[in-house]
Protein backbone atom coordinates (compact mmCIF):
# COMPACT_ATOMS: atom_id res chain seq x y z
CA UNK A 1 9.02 -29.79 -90.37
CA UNK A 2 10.03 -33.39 -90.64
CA UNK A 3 12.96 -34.11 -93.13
CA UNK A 4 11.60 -36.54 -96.24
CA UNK A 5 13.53 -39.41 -98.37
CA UNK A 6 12.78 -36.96 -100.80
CA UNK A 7 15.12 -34.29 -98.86
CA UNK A 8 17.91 -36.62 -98.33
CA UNK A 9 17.44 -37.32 -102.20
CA UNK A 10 18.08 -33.87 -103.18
CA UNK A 11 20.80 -32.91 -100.84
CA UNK A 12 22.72 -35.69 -101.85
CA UNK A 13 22.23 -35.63 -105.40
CA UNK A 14 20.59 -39.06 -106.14
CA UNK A 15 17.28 -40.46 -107.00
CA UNK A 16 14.50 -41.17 -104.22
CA UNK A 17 15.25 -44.75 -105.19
CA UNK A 18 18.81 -44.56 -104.25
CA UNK A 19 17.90 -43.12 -100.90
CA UNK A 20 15.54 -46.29 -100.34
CA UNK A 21 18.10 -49.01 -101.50
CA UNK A 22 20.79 -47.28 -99.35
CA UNK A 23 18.20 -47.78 -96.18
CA UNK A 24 16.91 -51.21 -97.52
CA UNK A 25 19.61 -52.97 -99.79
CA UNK A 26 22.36 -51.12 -99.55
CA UNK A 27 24.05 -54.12 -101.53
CA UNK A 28 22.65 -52.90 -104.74
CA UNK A 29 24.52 -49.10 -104.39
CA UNK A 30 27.86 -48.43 -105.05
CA UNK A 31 30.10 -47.83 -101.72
CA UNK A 32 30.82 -44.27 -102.38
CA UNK A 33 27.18 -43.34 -102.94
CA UNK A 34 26.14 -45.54 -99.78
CA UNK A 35 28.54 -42.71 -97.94
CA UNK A 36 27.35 -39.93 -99.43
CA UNK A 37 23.37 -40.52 -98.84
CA UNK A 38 24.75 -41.51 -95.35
CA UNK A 39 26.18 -37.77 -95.01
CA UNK A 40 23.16 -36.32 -96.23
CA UNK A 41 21.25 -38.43 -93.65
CA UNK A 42 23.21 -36.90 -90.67
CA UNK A 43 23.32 -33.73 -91.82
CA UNK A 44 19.59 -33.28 -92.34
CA UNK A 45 18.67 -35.11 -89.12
CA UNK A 46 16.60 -37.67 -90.80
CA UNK A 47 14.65 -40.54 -89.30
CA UNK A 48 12.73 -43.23 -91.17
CA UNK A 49 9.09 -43.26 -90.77
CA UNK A 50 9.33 -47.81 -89.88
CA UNK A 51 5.57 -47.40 -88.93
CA UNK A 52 4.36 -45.76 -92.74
CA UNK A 53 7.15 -48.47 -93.95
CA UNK A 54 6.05 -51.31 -91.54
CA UNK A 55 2.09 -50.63 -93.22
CA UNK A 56 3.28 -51.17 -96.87
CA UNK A 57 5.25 -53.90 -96.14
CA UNK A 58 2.02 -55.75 -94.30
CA UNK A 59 4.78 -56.81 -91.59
CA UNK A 60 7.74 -55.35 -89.36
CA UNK A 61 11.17 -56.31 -88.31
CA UNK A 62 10.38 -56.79 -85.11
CA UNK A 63 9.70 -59.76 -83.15
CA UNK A 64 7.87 -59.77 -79.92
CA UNK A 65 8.44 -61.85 -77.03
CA UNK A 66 6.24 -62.14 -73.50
CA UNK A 67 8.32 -63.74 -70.68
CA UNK A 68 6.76 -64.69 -67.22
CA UNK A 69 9.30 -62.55 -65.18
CA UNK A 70 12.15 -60.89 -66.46
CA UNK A 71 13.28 -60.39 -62.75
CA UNK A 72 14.60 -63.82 -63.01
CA UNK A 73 17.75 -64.49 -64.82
CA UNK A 74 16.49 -67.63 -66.59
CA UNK A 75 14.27 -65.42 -68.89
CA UNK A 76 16.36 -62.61 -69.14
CA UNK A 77 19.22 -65.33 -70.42
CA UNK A 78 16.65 -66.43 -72.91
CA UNK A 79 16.03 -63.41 -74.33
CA UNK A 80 19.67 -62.46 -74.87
CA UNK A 81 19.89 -65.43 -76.68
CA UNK A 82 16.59 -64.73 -78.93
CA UNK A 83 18.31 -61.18 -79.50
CA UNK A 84 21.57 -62.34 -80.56
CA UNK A 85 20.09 -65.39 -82.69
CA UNK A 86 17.32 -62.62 -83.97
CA UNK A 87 20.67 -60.32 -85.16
CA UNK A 88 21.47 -62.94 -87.58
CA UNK A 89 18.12 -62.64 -89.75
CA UNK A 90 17.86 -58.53 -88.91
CA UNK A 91 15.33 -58.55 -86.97
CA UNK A 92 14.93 -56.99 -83.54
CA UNK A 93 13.06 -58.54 -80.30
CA UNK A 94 10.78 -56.18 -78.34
CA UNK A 95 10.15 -57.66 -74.71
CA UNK A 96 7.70 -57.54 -72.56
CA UNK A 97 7.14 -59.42 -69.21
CA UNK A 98 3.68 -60.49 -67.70
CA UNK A 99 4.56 -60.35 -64.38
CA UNK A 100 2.43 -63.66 -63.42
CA UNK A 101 -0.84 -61.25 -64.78
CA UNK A 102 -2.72 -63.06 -67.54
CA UNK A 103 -4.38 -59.42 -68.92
CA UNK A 104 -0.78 -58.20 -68.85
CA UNK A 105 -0.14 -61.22 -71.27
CA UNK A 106 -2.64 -60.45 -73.15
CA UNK A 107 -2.25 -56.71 -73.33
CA UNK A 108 1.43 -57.02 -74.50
CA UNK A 109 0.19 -59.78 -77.33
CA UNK A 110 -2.41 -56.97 -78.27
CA UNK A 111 0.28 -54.67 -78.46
CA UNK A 112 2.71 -56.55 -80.57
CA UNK A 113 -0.39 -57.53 -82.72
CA UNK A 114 -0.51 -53.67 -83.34
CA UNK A 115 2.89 -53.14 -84.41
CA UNK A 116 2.16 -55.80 -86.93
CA UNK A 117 5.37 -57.87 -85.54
CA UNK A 118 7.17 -60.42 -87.54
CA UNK A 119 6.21 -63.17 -85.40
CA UNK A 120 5.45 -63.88 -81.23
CA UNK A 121 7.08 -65.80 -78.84
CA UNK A 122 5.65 -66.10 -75.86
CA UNK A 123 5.65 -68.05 -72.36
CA UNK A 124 1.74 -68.40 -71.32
CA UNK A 125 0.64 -68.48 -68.49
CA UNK A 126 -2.66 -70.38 -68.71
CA UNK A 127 -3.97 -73.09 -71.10
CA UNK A 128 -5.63 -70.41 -72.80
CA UNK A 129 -4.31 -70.38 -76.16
CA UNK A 130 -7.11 -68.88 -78.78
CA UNK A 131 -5.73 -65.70 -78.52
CA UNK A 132 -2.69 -66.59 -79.75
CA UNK A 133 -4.54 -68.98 -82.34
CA UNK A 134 -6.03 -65.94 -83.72
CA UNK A 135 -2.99 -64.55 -84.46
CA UNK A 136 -1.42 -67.05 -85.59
CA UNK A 137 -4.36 -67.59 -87.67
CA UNK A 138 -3.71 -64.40 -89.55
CA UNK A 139 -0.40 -64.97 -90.41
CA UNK A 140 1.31 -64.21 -87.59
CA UNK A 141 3.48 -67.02 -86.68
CA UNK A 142 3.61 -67.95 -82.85
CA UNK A 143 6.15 -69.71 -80.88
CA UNK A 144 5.95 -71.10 -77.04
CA UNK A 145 9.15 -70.81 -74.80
CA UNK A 146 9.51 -72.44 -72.09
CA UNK A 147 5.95 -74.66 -72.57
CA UNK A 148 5.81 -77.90 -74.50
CA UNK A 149 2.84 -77.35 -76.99
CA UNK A 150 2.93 -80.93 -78.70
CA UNK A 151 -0.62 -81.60 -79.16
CA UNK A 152 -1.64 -77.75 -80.45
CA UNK A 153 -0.90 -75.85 -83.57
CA UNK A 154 1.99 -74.09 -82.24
CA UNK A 155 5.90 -74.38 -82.69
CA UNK A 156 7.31 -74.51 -78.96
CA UNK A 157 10.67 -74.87 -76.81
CA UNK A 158 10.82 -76.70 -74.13
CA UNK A 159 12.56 -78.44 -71.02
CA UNK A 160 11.38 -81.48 -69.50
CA UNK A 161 10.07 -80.26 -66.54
CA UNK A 162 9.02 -83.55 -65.10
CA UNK A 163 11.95 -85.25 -65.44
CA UNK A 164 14.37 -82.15 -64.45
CA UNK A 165 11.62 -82.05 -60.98
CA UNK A 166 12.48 -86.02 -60.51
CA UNK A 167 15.92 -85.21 -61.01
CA UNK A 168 16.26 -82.54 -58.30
CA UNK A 169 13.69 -84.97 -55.54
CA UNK A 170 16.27 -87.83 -56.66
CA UNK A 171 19.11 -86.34 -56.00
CA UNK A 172 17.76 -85.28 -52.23
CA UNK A 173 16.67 -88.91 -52.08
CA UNK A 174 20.07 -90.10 -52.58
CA UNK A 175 21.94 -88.18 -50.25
CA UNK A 176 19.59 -90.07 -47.26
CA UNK A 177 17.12 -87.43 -47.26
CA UNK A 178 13.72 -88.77 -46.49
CA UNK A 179 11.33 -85.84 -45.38
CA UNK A 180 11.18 -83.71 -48.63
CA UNK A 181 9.45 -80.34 -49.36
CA UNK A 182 8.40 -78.97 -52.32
CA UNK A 183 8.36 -75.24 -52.44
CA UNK A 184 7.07 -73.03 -55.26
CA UNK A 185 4.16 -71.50 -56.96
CA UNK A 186 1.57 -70.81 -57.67
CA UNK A 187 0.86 -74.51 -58.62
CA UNK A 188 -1.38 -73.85 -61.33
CA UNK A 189 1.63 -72.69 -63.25
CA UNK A 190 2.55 -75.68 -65.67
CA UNK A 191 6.35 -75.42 -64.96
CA UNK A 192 5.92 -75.47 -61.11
CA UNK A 193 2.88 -78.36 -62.07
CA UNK A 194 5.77 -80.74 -64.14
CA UNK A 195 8.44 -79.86 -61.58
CA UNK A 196 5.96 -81.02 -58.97
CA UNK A 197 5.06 -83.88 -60.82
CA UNK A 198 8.52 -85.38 -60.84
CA UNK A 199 9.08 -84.64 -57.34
CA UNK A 200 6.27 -87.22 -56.81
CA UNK A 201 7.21 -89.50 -58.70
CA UNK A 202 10.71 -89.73 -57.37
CA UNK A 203 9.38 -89.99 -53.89
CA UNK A 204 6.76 -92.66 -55.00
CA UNK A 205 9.66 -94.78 -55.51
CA UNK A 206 11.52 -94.60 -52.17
CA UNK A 207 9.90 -96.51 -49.05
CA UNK A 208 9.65 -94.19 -46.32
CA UNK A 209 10.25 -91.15 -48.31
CA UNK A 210 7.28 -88.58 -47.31
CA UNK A 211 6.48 -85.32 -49.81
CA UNK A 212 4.93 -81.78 -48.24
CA UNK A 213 4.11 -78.87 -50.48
CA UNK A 214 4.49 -75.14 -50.11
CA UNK A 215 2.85 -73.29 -52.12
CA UNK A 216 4.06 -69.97 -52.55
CA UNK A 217 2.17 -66.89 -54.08
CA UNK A 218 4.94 -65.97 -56.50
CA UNK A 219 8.39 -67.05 -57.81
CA UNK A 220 10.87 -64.40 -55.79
CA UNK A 221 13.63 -64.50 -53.45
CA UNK A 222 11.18 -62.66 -50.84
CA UNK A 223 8.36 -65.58 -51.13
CA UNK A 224 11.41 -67.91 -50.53
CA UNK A 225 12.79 -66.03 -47.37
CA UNK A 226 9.03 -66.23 -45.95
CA UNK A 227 9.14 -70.55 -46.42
CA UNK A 228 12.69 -70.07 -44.61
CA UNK A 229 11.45 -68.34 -42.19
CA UNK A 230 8.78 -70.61 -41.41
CA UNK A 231 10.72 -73.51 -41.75
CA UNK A 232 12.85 -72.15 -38.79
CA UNK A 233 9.93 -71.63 -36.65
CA UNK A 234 9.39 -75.29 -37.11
CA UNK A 235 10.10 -78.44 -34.50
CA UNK A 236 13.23 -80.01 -35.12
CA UNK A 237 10.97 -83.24 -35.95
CA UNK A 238 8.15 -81.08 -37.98
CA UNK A 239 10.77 -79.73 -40.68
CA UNK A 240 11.80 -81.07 -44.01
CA UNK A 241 15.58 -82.23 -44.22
CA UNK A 242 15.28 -81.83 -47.73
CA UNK A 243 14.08 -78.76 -49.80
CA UNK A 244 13.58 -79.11 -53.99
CA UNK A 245 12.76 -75.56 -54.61
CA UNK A 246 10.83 -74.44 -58.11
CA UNK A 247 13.28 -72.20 -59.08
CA UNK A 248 16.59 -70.62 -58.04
CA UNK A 249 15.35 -67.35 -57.05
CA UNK A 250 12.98 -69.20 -54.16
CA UNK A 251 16.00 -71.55 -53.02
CA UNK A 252 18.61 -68.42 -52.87
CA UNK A 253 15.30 -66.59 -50.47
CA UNK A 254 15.23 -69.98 -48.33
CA UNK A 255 18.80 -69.89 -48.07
CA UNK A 256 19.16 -66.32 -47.07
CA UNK A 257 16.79 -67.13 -44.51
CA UNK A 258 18.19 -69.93 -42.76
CA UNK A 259 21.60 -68.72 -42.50
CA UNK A 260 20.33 -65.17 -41.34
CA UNK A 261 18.33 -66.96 -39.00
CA UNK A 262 21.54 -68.98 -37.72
CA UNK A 263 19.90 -72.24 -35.89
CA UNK A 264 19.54 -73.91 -38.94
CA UNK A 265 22.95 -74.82 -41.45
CA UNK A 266 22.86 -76.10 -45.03
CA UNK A 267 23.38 -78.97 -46.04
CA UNK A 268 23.65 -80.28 -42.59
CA UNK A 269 20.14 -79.72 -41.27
CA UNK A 270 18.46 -79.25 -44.57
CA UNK A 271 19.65 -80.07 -47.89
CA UNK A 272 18.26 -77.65 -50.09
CA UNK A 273 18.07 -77.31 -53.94
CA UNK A 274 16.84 -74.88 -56.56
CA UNK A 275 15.83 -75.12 -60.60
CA UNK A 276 17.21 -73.10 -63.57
CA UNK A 277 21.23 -72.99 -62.31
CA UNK A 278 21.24 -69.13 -62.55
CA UNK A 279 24.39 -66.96 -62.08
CA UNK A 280 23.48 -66.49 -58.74
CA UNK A 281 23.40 -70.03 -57.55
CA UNK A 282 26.88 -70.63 -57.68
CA UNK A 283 27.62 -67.36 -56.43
CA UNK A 284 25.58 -67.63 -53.38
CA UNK A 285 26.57 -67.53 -49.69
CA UNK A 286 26.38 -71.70 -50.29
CA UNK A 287 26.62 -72.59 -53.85
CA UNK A 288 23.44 -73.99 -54.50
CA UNK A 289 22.92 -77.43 -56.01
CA UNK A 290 20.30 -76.57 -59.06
CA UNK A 291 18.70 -78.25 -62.15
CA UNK A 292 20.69 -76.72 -65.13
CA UNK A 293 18.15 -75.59 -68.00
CA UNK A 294 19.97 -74.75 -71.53
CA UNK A 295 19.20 -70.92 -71.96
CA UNK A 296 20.69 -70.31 -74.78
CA UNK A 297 20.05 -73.12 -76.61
CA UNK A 298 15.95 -72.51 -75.59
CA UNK A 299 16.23 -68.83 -76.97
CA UNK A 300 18.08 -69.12 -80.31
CA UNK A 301 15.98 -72.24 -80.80
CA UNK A 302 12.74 -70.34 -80.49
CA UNK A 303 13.72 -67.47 -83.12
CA UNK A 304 14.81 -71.06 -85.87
CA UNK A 305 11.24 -71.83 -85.47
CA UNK A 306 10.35 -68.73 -85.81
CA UNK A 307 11.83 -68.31 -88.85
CA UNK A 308 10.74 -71.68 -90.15
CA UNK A 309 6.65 -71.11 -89.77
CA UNK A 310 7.36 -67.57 -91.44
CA UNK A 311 8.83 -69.03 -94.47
CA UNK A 312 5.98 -72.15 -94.62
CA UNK A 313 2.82 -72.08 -93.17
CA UNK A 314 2.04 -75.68 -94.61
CA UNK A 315 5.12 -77.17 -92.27
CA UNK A 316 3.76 -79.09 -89.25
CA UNK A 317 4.59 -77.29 -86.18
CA UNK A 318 7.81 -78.61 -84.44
CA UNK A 319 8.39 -79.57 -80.38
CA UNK A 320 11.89 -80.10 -79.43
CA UNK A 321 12.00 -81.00 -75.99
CA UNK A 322 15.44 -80.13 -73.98
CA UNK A 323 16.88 -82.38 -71.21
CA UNK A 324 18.11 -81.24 -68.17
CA UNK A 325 20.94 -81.33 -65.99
CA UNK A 326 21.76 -82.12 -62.46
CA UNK A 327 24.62 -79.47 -61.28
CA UNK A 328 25.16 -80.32 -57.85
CA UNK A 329 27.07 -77.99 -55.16
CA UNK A 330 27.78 -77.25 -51.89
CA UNK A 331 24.31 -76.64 -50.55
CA UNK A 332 23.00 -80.19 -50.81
CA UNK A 333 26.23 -81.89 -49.35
């Protein structure tokens, strides 16, 4: 039989209401009593019921948040960040990751809607948004990470995508590359979309500067290693000189493939650079030049917004946009 409040009450020798302070405002009992309901706790094995408390309450302590792909290090920096920033107002972040699946997205949101979370943040992958207007709707407030959402109802964090892609194509420009690739996908993805967007606009500006795209299924090292590959195969006159990769993960996979493959060096041959400045791209068999986004700041961020639409929902929604950095290494000379 499950152990009550009511239990923990008697064996310690207080009031049910002294049990529920000690769980909830523990600030209101006196130290020594705080202890003693605390021995009574451990000795009698009990466990709140947070889903019969989460009901009264209308609203848990949780907070859910949907990431594109926790297999990359951007997002899983993020979410420390959320979690640690989350800490401050007790509340705890649940994750989930849609995997580039839009009815994974949505079965995590339906999920979270469930467990009646404190709030959503969430990095969509389509333009999509009633879903989340729905919940948001009922007094759930929604934030978007990683996806400027000026123009909707929703709070969001963001990087300039478009700028940090014009950055990266820039940068390649002005080291004397003129044959550039793109590689990354899939393109309907808004971040690989902005990133792509500033990589033509860079090149727009430079006479005799020539963009290709690759379009990659996915965002991984192995979809990377695949464009290295092929770029390999490649006439010496056929092949980019200068790769602006959508992410970090993809650059480190080109990377690995080219120096596996041996015919081709970096930066010599191709100058090659990646987006997000991960752990791993300064760590990698070339340190890779990268566009620096500011994880931390994009996570704790998203949890103060959070936080604000909770405590108003008459506040107009709020879009800080983040800058990014060039972080150049070995790998584009």
């Amino acid at each position: 039989m499950a152990v009550s409040m009511r239990d923990v009450a008697t064996a310690a020798s207080v009031s049910l209401g002294t049990v529920s302070n000690v769980l909830n405002s523990p600030e209101k009992v006196s130290p020594a009593t705080v202890a003693r309901v605390h021995a009574a706790i451990d000795q009698l094995g009990f466990v709140r019921n947070d889903a019969a408390r989460q009901l009264r309450a209308g609203r848990s302590r949780c907070v859910g948040l949907v990431v594109l792909d926790i297999g990359n290090p951007f997002f899983t920096d993020i979410a420390r960040a959320a979690e640690r920033q989350a800490a401050q107002h007790q509340l705890t972040v649940l994750l989930g990751t849609s995997d580039g699946d839009e009815s994974r997205e949505r079965a995590y949101v339906d999920v979270f809607t469930e467990q009646r979370v404190f709030g959503l943040m969430v990095s969509p992958l389509g333009e999509d948004l009633d879903r989340l207007a729905v919940l948001r709707h009922r007094g759930t407030p929604v934030v978007l990470v990683d996806r400027d959402g000026t123009g909707t109802d929703f709070d969001s964090v963001a990087v300039d995508d478009v700028a940090g892609g014009r950055l990266a194509t820039r940068h390649l420009l002005d080291t004397g590359r003129r044959r550039i690739a793109f590689v990354g996908g899939p393109l309907g993805l808004r971040q690989v979309a902005d990133r792509l967007r500033g990589a033509r606009q860079a090149v727009d500006e430079v006479s005799g500067a020539q963009l290709e795209i690759i379009e990659t299924p996915a965002l991984g090292v192995l979809d990377g290693r695949a464009v290295g590959e092929q770029l390999h195969r490649r006439a010496a006159a056929d092949r980019p000189d200068g790769v602006f990769c959508a992410n970090d993960l993809v650059a480190i996979g080109v990377l690995q493939a080219l120096t596996l493959l041996g015919a081709l060096r970096v930066p010599d041959d191709i100058a090659l650079i990646g987006y997000d400045d991960i752990d791993f791209a300064r760590a990698s068999m070339v340190p890779l030049s990268s566009i620096r986004q500011p994880t931390a700041l994009i996570g704790a961020t998203a949890v103060d917004l959070l936080m604000a639409a909770a405590g108003s929902a008459e506040r107009a929604p709020e879009h800080p946009v983040f800058a990014p950095e060039l972080v150049v290494r070995q790998s584009t000379g």
